[in-house]
C-alpha atoms as a PDB file:
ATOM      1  CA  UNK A   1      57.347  65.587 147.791  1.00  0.00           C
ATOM      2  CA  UNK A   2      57.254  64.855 151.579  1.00  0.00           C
ATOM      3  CA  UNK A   3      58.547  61.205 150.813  1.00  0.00           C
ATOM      4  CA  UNK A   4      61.524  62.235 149.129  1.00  0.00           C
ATOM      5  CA  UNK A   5      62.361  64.860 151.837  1.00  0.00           C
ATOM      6  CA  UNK A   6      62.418  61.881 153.958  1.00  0.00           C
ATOM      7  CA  UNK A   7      63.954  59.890 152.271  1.00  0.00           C
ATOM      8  CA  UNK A   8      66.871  62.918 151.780  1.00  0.00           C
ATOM      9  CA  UNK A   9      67.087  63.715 155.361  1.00  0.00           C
ATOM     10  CA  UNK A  10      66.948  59.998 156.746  1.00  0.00           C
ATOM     11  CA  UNK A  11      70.202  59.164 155.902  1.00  0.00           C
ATOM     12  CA  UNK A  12      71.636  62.498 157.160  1.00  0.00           C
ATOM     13  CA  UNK A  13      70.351  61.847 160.505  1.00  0.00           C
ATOM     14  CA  UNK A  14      71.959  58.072 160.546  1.00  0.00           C
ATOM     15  CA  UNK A  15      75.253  59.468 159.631  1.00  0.00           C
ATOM     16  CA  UNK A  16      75.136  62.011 162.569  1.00  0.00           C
ATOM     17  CA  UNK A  17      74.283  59.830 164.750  1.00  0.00           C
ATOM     18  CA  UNK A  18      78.193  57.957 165.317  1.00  0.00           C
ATOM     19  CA  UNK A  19      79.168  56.373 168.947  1.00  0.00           C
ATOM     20  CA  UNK A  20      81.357  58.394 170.610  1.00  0.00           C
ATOM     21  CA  UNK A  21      84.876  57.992 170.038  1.00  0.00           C
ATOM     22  CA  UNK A  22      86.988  55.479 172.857  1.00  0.00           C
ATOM     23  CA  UNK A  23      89.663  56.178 174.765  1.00  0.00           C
ATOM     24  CA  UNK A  24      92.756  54.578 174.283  1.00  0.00           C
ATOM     25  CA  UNK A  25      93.594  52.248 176.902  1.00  0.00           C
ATOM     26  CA  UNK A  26      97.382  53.577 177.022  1.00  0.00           C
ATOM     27  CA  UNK A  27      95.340  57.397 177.360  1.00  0.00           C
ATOM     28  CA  UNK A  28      97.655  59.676 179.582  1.00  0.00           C
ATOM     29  CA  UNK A  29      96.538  61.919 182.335  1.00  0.00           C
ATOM     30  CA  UNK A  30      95.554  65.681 181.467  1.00  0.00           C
ATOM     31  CA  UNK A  31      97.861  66.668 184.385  1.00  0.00           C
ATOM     32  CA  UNK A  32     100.436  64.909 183.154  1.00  0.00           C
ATOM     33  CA  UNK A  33      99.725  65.256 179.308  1.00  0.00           C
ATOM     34  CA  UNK A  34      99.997  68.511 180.508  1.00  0.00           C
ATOM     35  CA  UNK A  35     103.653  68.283 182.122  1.00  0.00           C
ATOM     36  CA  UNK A  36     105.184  66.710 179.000  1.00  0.00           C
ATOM     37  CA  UNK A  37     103.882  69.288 176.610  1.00  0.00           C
ATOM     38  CA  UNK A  38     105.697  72.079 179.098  1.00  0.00           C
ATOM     39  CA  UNK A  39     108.963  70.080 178.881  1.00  0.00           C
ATOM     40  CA  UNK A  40     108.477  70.207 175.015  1.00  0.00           C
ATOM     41  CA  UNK A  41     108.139  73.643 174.678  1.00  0.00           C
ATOM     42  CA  UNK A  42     111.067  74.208 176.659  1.00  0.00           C
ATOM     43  CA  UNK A  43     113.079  71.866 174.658  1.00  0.00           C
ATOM     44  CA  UNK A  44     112.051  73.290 171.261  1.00  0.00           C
ATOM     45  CA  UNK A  45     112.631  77.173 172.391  1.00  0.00           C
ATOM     46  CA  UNK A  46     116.050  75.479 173.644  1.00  0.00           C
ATOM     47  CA  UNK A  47     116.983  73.893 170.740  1.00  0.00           C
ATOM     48  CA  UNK A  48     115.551  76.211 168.620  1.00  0.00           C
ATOM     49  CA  UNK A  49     118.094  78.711 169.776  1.00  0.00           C
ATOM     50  CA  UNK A  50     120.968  76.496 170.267  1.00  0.00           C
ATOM     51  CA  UNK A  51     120.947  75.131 166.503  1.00  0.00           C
ATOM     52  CA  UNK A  52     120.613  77.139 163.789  1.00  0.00           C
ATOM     53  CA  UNK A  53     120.917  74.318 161.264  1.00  0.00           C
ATOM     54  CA  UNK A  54     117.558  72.455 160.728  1.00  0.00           C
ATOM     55  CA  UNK A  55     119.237  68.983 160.017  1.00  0.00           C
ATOM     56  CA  UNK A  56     120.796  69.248 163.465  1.00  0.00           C
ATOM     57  CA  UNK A  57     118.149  70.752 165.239  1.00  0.00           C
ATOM     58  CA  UNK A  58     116.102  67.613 164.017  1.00  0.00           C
ATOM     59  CA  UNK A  59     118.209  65.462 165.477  1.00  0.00           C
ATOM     60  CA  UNK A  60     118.882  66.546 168.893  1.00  0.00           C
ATOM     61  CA  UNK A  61     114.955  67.450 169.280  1.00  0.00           C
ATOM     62  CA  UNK A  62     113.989  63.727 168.232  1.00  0.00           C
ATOM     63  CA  UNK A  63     116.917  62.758 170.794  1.00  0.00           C
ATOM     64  CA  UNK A  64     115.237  64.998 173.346  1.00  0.00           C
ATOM     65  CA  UNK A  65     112.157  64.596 172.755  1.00  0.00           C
ATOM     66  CA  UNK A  66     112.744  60.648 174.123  1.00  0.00           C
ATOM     67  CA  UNK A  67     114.366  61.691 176.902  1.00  0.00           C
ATOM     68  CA  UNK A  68     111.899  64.255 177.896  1.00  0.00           C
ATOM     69  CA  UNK A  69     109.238  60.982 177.553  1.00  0.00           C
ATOM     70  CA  UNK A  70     111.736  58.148 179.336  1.00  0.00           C
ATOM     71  CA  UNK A  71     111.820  60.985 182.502  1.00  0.00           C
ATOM     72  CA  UNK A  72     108.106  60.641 182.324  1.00  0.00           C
ATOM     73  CA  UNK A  73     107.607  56.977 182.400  1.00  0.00           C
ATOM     74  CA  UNK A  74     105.590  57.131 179.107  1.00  0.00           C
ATOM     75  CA  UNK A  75     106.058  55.225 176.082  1.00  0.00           C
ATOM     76  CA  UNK A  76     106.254  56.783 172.916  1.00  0.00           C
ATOM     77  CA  UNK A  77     102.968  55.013 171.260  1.00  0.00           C
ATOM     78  CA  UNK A  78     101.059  56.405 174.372  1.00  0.00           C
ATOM     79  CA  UNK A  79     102.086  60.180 173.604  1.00  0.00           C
ATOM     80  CA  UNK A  80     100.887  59.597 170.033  1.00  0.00           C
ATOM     81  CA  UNK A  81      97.593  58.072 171.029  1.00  0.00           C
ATOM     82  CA  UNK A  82      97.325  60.581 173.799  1.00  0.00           C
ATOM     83  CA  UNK A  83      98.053  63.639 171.598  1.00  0.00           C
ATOM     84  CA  UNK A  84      95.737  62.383 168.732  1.00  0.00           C
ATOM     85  CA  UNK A  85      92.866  61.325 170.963  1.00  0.00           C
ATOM     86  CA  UNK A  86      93.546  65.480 172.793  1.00  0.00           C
ATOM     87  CA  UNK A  87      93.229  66.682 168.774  1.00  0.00           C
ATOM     88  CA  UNK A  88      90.200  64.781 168.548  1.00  0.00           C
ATOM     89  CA  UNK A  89      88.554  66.894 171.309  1.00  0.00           C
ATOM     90  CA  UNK A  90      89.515  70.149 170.546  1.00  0.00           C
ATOM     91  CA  UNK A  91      88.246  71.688 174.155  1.00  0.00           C
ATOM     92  CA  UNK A  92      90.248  69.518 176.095  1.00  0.00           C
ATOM     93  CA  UNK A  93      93.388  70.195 174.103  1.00  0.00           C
ATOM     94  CA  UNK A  94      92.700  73.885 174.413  1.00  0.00           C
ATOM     95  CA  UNK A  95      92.458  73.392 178.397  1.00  0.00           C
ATOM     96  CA  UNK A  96      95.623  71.823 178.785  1.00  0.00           C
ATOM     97  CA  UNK A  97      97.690  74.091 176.425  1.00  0.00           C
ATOM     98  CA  UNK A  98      95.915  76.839 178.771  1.00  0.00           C
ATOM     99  CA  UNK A  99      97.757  75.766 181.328  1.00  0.00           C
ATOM    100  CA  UNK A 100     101.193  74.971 179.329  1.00  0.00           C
ATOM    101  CA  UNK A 101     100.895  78.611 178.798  1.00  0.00           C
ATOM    102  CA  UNK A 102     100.063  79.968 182.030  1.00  0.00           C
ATOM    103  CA  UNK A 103     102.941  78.107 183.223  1.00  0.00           C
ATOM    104  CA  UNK A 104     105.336  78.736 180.613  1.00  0.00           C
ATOM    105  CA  UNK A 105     104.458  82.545 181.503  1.00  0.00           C
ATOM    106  CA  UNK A 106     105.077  82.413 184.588  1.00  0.00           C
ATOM    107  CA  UNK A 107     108.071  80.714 184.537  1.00  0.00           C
ATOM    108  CA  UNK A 108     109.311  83.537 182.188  1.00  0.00           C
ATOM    109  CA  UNK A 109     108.419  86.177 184.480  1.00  0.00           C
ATOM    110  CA  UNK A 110     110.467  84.304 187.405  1.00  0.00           C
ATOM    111  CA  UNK A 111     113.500  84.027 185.286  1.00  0.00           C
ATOM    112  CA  UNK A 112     113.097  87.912 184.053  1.00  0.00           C
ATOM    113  CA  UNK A 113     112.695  89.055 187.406  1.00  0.00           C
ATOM    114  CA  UNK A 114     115.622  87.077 188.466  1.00  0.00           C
ATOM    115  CA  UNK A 115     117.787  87.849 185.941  1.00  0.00           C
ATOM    116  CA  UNK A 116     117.099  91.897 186.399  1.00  0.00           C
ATOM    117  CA  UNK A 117     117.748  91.551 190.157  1.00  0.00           C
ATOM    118  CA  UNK A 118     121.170  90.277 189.491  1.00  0.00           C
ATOM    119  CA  UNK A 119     121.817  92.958 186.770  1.00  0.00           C
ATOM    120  CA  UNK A 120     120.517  95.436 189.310  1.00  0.00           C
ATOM    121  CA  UNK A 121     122.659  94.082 192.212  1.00  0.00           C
ATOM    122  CA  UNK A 122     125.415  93.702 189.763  1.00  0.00           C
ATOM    123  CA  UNK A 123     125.107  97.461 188.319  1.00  0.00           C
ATOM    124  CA  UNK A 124     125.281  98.315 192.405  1.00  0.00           C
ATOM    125  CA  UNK A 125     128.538  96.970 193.061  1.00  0.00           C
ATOM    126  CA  UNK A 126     130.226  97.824 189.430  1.00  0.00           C
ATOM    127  CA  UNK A 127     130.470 100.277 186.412  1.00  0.00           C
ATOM    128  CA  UNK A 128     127.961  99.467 183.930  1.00  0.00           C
ATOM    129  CA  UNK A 129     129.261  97.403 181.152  1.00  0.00           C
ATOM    130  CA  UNK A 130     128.666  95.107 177.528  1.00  0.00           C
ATOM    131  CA  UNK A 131     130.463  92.320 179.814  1.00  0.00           C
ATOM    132  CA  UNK A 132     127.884  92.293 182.307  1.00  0.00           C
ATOM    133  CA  UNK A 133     124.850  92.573 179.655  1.00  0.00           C
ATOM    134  CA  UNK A 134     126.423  89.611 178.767  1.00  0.00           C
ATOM    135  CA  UNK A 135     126.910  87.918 181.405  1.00  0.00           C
ATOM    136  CA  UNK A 136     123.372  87.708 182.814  1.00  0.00           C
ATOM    137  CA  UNK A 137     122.149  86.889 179.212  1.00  0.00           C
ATOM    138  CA  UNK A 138     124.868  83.841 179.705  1.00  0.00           C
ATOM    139  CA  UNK A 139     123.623  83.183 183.485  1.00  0.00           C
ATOM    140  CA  UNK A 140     120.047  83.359 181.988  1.00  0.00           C
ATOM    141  CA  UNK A 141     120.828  80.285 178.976  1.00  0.00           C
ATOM    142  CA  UNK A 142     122.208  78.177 181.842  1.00  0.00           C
ATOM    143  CA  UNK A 143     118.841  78.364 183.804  1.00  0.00           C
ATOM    144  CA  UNK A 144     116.691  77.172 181.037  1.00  0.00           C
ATOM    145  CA  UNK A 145     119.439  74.152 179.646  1.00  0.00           C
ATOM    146  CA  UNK A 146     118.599  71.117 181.120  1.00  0.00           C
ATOM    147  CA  UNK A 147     122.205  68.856 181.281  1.00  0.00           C
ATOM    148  CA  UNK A 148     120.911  66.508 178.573  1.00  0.00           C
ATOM    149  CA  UNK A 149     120.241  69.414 176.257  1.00  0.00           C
ATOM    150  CA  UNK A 150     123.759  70.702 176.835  1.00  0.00           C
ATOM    151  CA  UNK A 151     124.983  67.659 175.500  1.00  0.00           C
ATOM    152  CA  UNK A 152     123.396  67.414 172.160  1.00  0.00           C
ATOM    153  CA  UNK A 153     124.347  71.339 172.114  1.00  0.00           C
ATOM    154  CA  UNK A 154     127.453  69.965 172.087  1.00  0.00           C
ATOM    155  CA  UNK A 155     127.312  66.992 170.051  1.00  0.00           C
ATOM    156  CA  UNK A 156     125.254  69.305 167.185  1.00  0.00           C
ATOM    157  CA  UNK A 157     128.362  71.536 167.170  1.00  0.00           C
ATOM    158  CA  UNK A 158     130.650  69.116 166.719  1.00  0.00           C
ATOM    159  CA  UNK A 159     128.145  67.783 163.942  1.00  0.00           C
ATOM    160  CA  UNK A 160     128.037  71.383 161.902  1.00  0.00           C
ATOM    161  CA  UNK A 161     131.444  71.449 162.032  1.00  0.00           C
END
């Protein structure tokens, strides 16, 4: 009985015993990792807003997502091996998306604060009115589109059209 416990559990304890996986040699930074994933969240909110068509929203995010990597200086094969090798260690992933959302939180209560100073300086100096709801909501789109995004707003436009 003992022998064929053995013999049950031996192989079990081989298979749990694998070399930890490599790095890949192209591996990018947390910090950094972490800097591209906030400029990819901001693109999809942004695009996710600006194109209500899927097809087109496809496009300009696969256009944007290149840029977002050529203003990085990282090649596109070293975000996928980067990202899969993060997946692969679940508690280093979770630490950097930590930070994407500390930062993406703080960024939004910057932009709200901002935005409700001018509507309070605005609502000073003038009436109250649907224009000037509207304009700060207009104000507040231009502060989160990046130029490059504004193009392929445009171009994705002229596309559903």
């Amino acid at each position: 009985m003992k022998k064929r416990l053995c013999l049950l559990l031996l192989p079990l304890a081989l298979f749990s015993c694998t070399p930890e996986e490599e790095k890949p040699a192209d591996l990018i930074s947390e910090e950094k990792m972490t800097r591209i994933m906030i400029d990819v969240q901001l693109t999809e909110a942004v695009i996710g807003r600006s194109f209500p068509n899927y097809d087109s929203s496809r496009v300009a995010y696969k256009q944007a997502h290149k840029l977002i990597l050529k203003r990085h200086a990282v090649s596109d094969s070293a975000f996928k091996h980067s990202y899969d090798f993060y997946l692969s260690k679940p508690e280093q992933l979770d630490k950097i998306y930590e930070v994407v959302l500390d930062s993406l939180s703080v960024r939004e209560a910057k932009l709200t604060a901002k935005s409700l100073a001018t509507a309070a300086d605005s609502s000073k100096t003038q009436p109250t009115s649907p224009d000037t709801a509207q304009a700060v909501a207009t104000k507040f789109r231009r502060l989160t589109l990046p130029d490059s995004l504004k193009a392929l707003q445009k171009r994705g436009k002229r596309m559903i059209k």
